[in-house]
Every structure is written in structure tokens, then in C-alpha cells.
PDB file of N, CA and C in Angstrom:
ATOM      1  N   UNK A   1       0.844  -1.170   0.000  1.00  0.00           N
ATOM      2  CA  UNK A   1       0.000   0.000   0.000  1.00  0.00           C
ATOM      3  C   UNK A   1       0.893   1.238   0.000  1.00  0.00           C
ATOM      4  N   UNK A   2       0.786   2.042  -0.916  1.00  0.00           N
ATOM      5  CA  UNK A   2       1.238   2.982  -0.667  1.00  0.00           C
ATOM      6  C   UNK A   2       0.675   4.097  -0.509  1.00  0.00           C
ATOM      7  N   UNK A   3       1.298   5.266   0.093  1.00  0.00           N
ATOM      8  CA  UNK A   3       0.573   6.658   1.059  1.00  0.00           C
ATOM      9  C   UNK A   3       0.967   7.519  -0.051  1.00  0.00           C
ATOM     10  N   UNK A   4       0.466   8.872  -0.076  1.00  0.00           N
ATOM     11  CA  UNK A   4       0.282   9.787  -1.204  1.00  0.00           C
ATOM     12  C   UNK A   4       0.127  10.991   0.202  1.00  0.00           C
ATOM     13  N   UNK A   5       1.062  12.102  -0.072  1.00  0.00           N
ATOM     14  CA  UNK A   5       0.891  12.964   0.683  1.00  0.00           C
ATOM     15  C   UNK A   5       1.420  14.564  -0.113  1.00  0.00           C
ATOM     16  N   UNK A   6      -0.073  15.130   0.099  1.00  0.00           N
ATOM     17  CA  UNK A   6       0.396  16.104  -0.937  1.00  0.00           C
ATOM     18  C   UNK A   6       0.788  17.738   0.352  1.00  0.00           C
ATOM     19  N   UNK A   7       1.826  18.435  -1.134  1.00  0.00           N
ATOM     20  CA  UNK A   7       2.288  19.068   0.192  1.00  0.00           C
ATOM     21  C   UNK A   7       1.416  20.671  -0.052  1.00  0.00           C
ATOM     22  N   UNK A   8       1.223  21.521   1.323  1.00  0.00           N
ATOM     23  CA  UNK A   8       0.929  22.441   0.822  1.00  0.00           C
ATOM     24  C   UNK A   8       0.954  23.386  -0.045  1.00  0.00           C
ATOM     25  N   UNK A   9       0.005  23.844  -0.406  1.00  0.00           N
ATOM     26  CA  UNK A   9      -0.402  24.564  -1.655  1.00  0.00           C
ATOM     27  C   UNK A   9      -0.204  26.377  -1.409  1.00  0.00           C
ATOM     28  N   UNK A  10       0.541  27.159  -1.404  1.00  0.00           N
ATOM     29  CA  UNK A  10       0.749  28.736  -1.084  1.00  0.00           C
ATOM     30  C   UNK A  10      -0.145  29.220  -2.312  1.00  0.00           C
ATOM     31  N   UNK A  11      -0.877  30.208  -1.411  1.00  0.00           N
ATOM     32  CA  UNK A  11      -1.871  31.164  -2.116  1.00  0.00           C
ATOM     33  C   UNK A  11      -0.910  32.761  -2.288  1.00  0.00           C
ATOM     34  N   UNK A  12      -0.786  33.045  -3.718  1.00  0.00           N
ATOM     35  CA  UNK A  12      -0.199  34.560  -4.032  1.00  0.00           C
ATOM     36  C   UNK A  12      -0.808  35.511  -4.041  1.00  0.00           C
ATOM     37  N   UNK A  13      -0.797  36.458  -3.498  1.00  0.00           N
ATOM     38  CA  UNK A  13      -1.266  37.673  -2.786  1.00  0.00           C
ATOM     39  C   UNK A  13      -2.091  37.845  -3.990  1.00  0.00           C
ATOM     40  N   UNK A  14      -1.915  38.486  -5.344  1.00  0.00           N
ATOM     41  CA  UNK A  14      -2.398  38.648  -6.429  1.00  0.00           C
ATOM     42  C   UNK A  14      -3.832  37.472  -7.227  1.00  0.00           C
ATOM     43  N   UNK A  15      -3.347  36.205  -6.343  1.00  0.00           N
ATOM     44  CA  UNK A  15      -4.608  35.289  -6.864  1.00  0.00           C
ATOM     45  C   UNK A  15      -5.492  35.783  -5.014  1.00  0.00           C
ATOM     46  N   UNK A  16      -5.009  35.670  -4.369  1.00  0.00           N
ATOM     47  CA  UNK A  16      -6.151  36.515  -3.263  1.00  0.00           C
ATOM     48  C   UNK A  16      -6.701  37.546  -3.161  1.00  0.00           C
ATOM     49  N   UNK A  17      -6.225  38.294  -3.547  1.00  0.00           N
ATOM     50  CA  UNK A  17      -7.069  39.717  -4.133  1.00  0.00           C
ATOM     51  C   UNK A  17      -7.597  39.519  -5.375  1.00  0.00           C
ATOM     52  N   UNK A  18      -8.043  38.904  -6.313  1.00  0.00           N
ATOM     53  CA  UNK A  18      -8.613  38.544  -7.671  1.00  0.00           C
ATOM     54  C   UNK A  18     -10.132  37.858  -6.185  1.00  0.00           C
ATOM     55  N   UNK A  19      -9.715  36.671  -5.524  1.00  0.00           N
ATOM     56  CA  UNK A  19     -10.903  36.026  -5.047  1.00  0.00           C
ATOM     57  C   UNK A  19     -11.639  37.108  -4.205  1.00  0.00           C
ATOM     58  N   UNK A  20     -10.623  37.790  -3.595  1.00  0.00           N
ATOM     59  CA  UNK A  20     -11.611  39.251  -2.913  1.00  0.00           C
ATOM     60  C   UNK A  20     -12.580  39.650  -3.623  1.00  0.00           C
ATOM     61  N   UNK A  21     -11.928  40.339  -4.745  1.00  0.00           N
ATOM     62  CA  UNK A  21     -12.400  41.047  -5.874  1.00  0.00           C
ATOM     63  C   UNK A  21     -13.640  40.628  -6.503  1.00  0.00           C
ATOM     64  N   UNK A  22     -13.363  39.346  -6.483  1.00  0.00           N
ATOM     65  CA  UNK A  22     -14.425  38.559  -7.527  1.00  0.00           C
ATOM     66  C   UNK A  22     -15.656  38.686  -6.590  1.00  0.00           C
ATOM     67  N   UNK A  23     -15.456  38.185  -4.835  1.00  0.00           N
ATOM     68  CA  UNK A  23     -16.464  37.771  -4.287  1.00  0.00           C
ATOM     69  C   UNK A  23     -16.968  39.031  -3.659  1.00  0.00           C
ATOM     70  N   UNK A  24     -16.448  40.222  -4.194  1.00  0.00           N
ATOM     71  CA  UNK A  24     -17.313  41.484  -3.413  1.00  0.00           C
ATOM     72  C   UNK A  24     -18.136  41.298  -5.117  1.00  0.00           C
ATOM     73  N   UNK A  25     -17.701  41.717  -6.365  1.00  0.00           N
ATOM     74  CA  UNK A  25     -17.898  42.039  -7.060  1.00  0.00           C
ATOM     75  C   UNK A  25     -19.400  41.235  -7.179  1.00  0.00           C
ATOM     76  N   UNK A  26     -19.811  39.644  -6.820  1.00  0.00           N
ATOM     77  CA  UNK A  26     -20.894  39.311  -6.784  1.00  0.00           C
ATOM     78  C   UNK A  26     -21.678  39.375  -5.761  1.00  0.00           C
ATOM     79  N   UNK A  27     -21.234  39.940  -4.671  1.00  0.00           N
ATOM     80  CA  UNK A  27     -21.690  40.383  -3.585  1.00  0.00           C
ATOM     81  C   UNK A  27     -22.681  41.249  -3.561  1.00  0.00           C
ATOM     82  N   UNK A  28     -21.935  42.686  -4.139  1.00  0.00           N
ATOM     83  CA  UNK A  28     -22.552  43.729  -4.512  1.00  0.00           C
ATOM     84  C   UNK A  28     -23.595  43.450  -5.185  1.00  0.00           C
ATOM     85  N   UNK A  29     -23.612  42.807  -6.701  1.00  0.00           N
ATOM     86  CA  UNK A  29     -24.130  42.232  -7.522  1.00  0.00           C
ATOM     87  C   UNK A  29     -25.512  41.672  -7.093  1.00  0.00           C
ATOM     88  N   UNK A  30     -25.521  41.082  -6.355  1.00  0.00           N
ATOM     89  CA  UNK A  30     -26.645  40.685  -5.544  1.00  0.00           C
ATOM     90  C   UNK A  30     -27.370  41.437  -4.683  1.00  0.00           C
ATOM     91  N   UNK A  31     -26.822  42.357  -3.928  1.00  0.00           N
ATOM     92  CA  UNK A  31     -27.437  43.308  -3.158  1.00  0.00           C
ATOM     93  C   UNK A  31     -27.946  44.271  -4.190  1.00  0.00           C
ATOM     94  N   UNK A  32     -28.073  44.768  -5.066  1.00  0.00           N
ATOM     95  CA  UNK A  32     -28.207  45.483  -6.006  1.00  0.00           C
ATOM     96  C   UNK A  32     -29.545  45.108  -6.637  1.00  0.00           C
ATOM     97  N   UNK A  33     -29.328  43.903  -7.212  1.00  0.00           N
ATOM     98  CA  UNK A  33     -30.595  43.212  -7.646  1.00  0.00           C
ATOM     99  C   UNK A  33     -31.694  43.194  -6.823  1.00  0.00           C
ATOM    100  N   UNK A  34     -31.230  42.462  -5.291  1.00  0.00           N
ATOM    101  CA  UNK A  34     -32.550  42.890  -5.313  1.00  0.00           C
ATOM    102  C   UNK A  34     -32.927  44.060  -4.250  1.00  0.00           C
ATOM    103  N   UNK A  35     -32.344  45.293  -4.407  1.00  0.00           N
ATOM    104  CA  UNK A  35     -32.509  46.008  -3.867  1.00  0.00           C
ATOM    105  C   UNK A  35     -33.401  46.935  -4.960  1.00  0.00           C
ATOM    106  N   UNK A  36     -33.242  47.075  -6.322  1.00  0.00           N
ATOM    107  CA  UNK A  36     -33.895  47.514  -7.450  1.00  0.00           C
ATOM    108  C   UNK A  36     -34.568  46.468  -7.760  1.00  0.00           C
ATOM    109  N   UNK A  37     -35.204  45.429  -7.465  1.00  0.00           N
ATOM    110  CA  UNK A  37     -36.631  44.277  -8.286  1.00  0.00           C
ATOM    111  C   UNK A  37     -37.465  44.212  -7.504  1.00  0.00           C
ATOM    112  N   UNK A  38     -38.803  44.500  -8.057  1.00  0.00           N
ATOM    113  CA  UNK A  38     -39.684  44.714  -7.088  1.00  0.00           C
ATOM    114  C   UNK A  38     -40.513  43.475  -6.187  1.00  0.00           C
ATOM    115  N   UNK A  39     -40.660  44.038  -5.700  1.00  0.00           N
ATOM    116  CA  UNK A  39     -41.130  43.165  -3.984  1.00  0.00           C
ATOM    117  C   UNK A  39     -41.964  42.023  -4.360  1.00  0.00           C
ATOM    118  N   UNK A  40     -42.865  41.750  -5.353  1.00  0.00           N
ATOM    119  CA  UNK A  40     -43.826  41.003  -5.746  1.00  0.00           C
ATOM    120  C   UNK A  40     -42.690  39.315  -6.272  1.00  0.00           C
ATOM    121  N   UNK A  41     -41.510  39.894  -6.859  1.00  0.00           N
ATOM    122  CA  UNK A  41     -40.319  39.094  -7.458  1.00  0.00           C
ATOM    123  C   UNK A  41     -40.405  38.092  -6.241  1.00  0.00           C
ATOM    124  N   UNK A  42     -39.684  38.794  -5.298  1.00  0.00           N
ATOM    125  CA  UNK A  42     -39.148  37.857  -4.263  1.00  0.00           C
ATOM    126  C   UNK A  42     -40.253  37.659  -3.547  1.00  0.00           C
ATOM    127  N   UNK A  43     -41.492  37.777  -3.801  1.00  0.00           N
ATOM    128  CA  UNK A  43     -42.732  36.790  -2.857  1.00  0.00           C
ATOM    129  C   UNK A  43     -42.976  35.952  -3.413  1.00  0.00           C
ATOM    130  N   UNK A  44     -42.965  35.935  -5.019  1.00  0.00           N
ATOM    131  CA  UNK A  44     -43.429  34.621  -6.060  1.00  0.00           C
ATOM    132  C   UNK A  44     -42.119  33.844  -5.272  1.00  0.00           C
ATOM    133  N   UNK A  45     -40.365  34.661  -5.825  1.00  0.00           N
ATOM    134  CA  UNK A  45     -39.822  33.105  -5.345  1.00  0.00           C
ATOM    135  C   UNK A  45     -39.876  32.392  -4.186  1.00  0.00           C
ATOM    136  N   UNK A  46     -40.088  33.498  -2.604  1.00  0.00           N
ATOM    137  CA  UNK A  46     -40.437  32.852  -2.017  1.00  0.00           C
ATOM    138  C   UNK A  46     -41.255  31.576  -2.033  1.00  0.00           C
ATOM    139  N   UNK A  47     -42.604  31.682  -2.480  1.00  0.00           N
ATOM    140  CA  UNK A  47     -43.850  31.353  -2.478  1.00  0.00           C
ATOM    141  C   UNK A  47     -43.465  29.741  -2.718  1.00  0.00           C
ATOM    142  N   UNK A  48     -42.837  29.893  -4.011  1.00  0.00           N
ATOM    143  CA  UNK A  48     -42.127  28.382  -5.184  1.00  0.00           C
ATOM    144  C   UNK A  48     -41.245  27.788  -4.124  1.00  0.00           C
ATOM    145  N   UNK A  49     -40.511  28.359  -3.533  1.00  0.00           N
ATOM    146  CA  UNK A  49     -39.807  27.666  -2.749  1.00  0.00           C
ATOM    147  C   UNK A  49     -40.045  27.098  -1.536  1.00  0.00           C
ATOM    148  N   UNK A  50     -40.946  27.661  -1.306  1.00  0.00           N
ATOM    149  CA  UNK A  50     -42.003  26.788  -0.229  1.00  0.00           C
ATOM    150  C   UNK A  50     -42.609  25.771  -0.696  1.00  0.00           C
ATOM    151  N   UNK A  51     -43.530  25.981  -1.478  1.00  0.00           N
ATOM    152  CA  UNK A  51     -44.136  24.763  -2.200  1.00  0.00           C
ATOM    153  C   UNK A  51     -42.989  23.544  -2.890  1.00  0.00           C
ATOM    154  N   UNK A  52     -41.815  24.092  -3.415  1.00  0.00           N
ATOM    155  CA  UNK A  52     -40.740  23.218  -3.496  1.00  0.00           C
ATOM    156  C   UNK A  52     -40.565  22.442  -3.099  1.00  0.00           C
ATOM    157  N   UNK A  53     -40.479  22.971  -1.145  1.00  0.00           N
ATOM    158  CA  UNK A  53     -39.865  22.029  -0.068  1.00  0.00           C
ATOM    159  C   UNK A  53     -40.897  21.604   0.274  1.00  0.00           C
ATOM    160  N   UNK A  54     -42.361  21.571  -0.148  1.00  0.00           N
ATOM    161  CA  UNK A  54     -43.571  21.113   0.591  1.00  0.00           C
ATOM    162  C   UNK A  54     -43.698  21.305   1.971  1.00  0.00           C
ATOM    163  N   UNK A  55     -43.694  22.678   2.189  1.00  0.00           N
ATOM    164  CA  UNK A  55     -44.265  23.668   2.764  1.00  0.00           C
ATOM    165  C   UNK A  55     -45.532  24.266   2.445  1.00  0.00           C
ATOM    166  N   UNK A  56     -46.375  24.160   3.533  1.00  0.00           N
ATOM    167  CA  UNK A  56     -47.470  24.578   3.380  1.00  0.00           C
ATOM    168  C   UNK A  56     -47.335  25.981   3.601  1.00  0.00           C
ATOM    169  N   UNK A  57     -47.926  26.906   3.016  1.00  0.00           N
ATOM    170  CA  UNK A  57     -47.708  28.537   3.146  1.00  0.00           C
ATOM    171  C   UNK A  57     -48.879  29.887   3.285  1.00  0.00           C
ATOM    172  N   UNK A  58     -50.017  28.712   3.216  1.00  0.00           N
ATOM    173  CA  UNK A  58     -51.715  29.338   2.563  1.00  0.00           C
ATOM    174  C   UNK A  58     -52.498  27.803   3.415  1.00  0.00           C
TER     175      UNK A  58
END
């Protein structure tokens, strides 16, 4: 049997600030949306996603 041991992996400052970057950038992205879509949006998806999980809601 043989063992397999892998060695750590160093993260470069430049690929960590790209994942910053990226994950504000959809962050924002999201707060945005639905901060501008109107209210009726997110009660339908609510609504579906209840009934999804078979949740009774009504």
C-alpha cells in the first residue's frame, strides 16, 4: 500500500485579491438586484420555494 501525501499549496497575494475582488464584485451584484426588483419578485420566489420544499404557506 502505498501513502500519497500532498504538500501544501501557497496562495499569491495577487490570486487573493482577484478572489476578494471577484467575491465582493458578486456580492454587490446581488445586493443590487434585489434592492432595485420589485417586492412582488421575491414573494413569487419565495412562495415556489415553499411549495418546493412542501411547505405549506396558505
Amino acid at each position: 500500500m502505498t501513502t500519497t501525501t500532498l504538500a501544501p499549496v501557497a496562495i499569491r497575494s495577487n490570486e487573493r485579491l482577484l478572489a476578494v475582488a471577484m467575491a465582493a464584485f458578486l456580492g454587490l451584484g446581488l445586493v443590487f438586484m434585489a434592492g432595485f426588483s420589485p417586492a412582488i419578485a421575491f414573494h413569487n420566489a419565495a412562495h415556489d420555494f415553499r411549495h418546493a420544499q412542501n411547505f405549506p404557506c396558505h
